[in-house]
Protein backbone atom coordinates (compact mmCIF):
# COMPACT_ATOMS: atom_id res chain seq x y z
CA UNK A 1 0.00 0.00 0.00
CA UNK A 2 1.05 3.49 -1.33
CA UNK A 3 0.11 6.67 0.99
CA UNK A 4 -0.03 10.14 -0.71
CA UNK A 5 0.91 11.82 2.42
CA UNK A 6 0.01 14.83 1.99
CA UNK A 7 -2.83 14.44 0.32
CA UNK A 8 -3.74 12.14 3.43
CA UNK A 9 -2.75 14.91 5.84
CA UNK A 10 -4.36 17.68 4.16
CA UNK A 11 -7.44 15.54 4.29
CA UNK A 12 -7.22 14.90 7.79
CA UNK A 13 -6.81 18.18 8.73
CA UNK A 14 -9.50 19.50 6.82
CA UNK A 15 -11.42 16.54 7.69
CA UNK A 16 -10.85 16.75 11.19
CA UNK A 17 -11.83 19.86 13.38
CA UNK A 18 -8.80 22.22 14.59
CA UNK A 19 -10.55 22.64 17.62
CA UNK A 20 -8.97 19.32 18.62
CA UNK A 21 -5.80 20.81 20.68
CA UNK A 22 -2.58 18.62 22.93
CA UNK A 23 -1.60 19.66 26.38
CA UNK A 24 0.88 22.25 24.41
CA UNK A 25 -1.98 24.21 23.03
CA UNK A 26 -1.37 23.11 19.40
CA UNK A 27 -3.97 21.91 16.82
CA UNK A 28 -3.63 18.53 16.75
CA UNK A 29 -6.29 17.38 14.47
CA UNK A 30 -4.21 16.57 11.24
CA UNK A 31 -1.55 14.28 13.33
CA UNK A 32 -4.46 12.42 14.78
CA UNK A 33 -6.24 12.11 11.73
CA UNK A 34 -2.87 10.36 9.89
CA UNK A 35 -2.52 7.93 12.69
CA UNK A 36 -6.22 7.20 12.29
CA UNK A 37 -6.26 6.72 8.60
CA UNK A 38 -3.57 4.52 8.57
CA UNK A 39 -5.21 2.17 11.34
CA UNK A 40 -8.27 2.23 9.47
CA UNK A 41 -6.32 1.38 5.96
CA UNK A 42 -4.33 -1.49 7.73
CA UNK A 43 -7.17 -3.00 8.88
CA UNK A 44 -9.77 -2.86 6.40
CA UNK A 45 -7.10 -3.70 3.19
CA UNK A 46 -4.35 -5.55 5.29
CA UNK A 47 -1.31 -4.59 3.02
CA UNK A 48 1.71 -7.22 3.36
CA UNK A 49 3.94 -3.56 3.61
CA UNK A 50 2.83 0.04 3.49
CA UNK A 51 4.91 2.98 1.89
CA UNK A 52 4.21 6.71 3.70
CA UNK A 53 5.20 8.72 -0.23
CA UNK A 54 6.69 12.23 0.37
CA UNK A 55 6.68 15.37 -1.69
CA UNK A 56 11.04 16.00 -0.95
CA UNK A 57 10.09 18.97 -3.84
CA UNK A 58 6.62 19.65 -4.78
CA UNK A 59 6.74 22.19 -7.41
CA UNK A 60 9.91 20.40 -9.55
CA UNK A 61 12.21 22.01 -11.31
CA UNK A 62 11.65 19.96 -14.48
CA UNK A 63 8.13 20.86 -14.32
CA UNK A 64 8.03 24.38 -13.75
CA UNK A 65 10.60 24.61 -16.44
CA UNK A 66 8.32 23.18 -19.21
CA UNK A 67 5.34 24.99 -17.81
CA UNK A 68 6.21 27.89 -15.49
CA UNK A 69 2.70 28.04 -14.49
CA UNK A 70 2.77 25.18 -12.77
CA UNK A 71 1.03 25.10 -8.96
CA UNK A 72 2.01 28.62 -8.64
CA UNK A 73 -1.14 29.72 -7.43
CA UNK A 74 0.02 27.24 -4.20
CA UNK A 75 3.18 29.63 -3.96
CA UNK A 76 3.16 30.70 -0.08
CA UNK A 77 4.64 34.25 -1.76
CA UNK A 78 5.53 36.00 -4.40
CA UNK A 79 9.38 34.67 -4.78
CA UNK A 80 8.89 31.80 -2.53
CA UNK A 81 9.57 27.64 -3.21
CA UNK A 82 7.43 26.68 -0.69
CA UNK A 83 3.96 25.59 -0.96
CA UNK A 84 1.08 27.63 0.80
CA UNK A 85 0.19 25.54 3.78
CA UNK A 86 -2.30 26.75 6.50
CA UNK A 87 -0.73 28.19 9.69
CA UNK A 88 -2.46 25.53 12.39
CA UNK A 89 -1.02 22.61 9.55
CA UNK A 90 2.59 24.02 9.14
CA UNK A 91 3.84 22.55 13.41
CA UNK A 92 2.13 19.40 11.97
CA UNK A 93 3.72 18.01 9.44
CA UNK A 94 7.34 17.60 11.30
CA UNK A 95 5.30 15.73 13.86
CA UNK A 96 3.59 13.57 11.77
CA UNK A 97 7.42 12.80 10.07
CA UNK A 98 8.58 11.76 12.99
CA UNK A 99 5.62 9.45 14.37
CA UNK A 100 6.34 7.36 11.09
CA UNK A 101 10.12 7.64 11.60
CA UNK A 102 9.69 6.62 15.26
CA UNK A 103 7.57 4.13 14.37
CA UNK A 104 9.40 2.24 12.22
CA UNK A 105 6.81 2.62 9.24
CA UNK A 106 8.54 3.05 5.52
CA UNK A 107 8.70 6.61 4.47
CA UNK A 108 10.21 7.51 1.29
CA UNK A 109 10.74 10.70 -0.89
CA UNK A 110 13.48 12.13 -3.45
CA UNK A 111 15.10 15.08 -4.41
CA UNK A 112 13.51 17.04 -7.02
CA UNK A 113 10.39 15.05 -7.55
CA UNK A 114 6.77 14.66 -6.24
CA UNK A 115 5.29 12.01 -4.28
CA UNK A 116 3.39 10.93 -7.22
CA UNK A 117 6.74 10.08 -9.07
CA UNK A 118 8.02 8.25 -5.78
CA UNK A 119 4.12 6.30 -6.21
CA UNK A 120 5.09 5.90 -10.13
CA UNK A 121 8.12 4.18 -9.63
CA UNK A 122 7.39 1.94 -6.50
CA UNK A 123 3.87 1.21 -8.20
CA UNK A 124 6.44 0.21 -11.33
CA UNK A 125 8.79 -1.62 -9.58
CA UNK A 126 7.02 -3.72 -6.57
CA UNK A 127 6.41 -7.06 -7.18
CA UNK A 128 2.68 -8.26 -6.18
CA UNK A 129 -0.52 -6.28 -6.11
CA UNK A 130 -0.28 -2.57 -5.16
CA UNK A 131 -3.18 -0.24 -3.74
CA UNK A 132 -1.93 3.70 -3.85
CA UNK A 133 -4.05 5.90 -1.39
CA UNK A 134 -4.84 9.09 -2.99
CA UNK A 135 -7.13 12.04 -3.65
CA UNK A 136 -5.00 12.90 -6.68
CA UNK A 137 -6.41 12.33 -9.87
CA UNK A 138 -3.33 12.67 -11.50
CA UNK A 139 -1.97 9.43 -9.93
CA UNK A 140 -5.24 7.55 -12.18
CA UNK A 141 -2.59 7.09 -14.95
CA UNK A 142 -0.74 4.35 -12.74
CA UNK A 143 -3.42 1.99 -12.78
CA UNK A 144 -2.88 -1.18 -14.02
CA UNK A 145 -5.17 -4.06 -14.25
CA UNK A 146 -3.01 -6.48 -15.91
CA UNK A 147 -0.35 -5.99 -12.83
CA UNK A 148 -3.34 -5.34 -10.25
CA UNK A 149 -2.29 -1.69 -9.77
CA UNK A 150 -5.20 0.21 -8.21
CA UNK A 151 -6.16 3.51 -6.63
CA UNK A 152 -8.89 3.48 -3.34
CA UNK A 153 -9.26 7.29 -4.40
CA UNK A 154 -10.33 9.52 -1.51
CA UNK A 155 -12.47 12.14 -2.87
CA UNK A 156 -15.74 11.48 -0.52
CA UNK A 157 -13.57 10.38 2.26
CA UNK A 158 -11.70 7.05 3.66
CA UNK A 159 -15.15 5.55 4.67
CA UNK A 160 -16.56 6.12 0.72
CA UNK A 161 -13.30 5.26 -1.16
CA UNK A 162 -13.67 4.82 -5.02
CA UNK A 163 -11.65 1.44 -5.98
CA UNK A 164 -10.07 2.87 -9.53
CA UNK A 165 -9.38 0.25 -11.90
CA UNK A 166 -9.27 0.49 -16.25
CA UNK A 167 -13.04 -0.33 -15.90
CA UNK A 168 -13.99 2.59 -13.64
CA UNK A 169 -12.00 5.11 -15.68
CA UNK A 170 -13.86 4.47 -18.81
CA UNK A 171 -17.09 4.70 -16.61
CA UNK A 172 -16.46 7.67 -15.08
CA UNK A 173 -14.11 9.61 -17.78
CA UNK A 174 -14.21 7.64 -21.13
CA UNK A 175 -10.67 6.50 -21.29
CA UNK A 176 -7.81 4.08 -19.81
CA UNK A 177 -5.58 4.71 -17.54
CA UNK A 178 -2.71 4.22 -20.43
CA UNK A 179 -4.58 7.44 -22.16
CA UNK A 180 -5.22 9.48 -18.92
CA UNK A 181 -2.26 11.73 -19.00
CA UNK A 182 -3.15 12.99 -22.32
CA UNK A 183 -6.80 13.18 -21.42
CA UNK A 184 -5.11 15.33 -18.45
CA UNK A 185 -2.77 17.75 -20.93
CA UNK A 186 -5.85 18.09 -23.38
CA UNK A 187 -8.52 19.13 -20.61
CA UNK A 188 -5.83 20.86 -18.28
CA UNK A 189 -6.60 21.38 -14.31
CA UNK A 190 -6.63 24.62 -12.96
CA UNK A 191 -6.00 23.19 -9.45
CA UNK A 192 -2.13 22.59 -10.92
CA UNK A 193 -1.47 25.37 -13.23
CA UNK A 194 -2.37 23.49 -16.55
CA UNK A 195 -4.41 25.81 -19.41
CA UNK A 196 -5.34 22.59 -21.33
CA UNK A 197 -6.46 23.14 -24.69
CA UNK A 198 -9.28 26.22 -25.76
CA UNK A 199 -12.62 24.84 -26.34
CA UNK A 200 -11.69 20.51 -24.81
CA UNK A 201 -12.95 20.19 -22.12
CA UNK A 202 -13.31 16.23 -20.47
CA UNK A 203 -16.11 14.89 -22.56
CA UNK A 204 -14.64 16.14 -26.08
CA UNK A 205 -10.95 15.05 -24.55
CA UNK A 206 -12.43 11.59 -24.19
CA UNK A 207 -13.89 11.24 -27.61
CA UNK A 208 -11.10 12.43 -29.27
CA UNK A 209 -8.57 9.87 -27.58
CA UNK A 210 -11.34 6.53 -28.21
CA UNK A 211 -11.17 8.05 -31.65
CA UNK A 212 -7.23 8.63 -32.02
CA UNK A 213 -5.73 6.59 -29.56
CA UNK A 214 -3.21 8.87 -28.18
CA UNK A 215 -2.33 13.09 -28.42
CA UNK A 216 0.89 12.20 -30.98
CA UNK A 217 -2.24 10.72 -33.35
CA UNK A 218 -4.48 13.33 -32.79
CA UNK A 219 -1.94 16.43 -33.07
CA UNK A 220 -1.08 14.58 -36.55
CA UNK A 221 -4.57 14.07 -37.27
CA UNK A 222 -5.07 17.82 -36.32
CA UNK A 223 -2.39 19.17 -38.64
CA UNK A 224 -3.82 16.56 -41.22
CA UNK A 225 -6.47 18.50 -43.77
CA UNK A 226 -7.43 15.14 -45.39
CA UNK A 227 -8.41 13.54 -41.84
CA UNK A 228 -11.92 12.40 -41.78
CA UNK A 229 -12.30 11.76 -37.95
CA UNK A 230 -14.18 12.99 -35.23
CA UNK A 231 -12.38 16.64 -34.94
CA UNK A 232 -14.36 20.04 -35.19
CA UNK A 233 -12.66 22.43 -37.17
CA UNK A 234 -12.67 24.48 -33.91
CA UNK A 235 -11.04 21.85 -32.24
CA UNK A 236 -8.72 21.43 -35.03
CA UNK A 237 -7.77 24.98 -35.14
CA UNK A 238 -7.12 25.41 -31.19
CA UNK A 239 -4.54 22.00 -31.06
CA UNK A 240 -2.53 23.55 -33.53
CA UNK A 241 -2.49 26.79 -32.12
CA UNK A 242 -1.58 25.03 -28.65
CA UNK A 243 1.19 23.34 -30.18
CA UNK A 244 3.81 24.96 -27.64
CA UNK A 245 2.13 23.78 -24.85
CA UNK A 246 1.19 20.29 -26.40
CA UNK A 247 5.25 20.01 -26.86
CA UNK A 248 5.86 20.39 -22.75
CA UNK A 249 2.44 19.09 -21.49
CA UNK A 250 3.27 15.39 -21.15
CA UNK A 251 7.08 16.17 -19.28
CA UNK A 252 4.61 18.05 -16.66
CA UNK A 253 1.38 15.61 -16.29
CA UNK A 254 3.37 12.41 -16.92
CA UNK A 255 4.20 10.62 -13.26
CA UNK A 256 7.88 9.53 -13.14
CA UNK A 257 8.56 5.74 -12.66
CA UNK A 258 12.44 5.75 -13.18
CA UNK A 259 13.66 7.26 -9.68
CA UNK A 260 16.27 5.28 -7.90
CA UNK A 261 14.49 4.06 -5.24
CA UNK A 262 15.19 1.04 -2.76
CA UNK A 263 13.18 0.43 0.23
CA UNK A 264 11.79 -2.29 2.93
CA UNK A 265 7.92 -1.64 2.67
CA UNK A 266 7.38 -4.37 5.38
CA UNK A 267 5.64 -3.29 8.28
CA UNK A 268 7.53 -3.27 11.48
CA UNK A 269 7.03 -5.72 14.20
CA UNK A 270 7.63 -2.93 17.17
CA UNK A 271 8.16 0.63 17.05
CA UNK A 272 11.85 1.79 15.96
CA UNK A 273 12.09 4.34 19.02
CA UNK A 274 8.90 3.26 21.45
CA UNK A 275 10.35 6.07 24.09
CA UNK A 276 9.87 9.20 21.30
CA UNK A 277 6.64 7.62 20.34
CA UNK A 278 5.13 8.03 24.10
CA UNK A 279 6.97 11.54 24.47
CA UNK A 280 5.43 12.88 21.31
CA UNK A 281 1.89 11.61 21.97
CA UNK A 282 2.02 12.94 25.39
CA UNK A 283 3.36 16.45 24.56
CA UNK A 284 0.97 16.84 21.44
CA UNK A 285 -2.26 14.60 22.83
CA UNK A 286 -2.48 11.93 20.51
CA UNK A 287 -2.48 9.17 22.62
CA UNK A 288 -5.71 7.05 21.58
CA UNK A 289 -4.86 7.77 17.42
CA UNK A 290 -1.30 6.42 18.28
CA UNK A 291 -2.30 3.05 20.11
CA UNK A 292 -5.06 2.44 17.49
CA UNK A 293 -2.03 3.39 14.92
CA UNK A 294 0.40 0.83 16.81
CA UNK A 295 -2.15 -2.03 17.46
CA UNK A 296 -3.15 -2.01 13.29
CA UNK A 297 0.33 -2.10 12.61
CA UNK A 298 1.36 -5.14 15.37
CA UNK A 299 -2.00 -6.95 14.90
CA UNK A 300 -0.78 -7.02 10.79
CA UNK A 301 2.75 -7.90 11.29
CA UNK A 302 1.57 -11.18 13.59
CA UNK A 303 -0.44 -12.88 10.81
């Protein structure tokens, strides 16, 4: 099992109310929510190993390069590399590092790429069946039914998780998850910085790839005047004229699955550093989250 952990996080904390405060006086809702949703993961799916995925740079180089647009409307500042994250989140997320670090739970990132690339590769590269954890749509494109490679997507909450598989995609989008990072580049997603293409939106993105397979067909088709397919001459007009973007797109929306990465995703038998465990719970007041945490993770490990 693959965590997006910050998706996870961010969910929790918005999930979760900030009222929730430890004996220091801090908000402790997103640490307690974590430790929850990974109890409640472990034992509903019962992964042989579990992988906490980190963002080490979440606005890449690589990316921001191609398309300079990219997330910056997640910028804390003007200037800044670091991402916009509420003020009651921000004491978090250290704390929420170190509970997996202490508790001997796998947590993984690399320089200059996003969790997603760290979930590309290890989804690419594990033997077995692999569930990723994620609200990120983006991540759809790693699903693979031929490897059993899914996504329990988190949209409507750990409780109403979508199970994402080829079949669903078409259902709910029109296309595979081999065709859903061009489906991505044609439609774009405000939420990341992408324009997409004028005048595509999802539907007309989905008919176009059934139709041409891929965007290398249809940009050829596009700049083809004899082609007899399914393109407007709207549609036709605004690909070619987004030819610069079309060039970059796929180096942006395209997960990585080629990062050196080696790791033990088996789940620990006892906690790496019990003593920092207890100290942390006590000083932030997550004491019930932790032992529901720990007793998922032990009652696992036994079987």
């Amino acid at each position: 099992m693959l965590l997006d952990s910050a998706s996870l996080y961010f969910r929790a904390f918005y999930g979760v109310p900030d009222t929730l405060k430890g004996p220091n006086g801090m908000p402790n809702n997103a640490i307690r929510g974590f430790c929850d949703m990974i109890a409640r993961l472990i034992d509903t799916y019962e992964p042989d190993g579990l992988v906490a995925c980190l963002d080490y740079d979440w606005r890449p180089a690589f990316r921001v390069e191609a398309i300079p647009s990219y997330k910056t409307h997640r910028v804390a500042e003007e200037g800044s590399v670091e991402e916009d994250v509420p003020d009651e989140l921000s004491p978090q997320v250290p704390v929420i590092m170190e509970v997996l670090e202490a508790s001997g739970l796998c947590a993984v990132g690399a320089d200059g790429f996003e969790a997603d690339d760290v979930i590309g590769t290890l989804a690419t590269i594990l033997p077995g069946e692999v569930d990723v954890v994620t609200g990120d749509r983006d991540l759809f494109q790693v699903v693979d039914d031929a490897r059993v490679v899914r996504v329990l997507y988190t949209a409507r909450g750990l409780g109403n998780m979508a199970l994402v598989d080829n079949a669903w995609l078409v259902d709910k989008y029109g296309v595979r998850a081999d065709q859903y990072a061009d489906f991505a580049a044609l439609r774009g997603d405000s939420s990341d910085g992408l324009p997409g293409v004028k005048g595509i939106g999802e539907k007309s993105a989905a008919v176009l790839l059934a139709h041409y397979g891929d965007l290398g067909a249809l940009r050829a088709a596009a700049a083809d005047p004899g082609d007899a397919g399914p393109l407007k001459p709207a549609q036709r007009r605004n690909i070619i004229a987004a030819s610069d973007y079309l060039d970059v797109a796929p180096r942006v929306v395209l997960v990585r699955r080629d990062i050196p990465i080696s790791i033990d995703p088996a789940l620990p038998t006892a906690p790496v550093d019990a003593e920092r465990l207890g100290s942390l719970a006590a000083e932030w007041g997550f004491e019930s989250s932790l032992r529901r945490m720990e007793k998922a993770i032990a009652a696992r490990a036994a079987r």
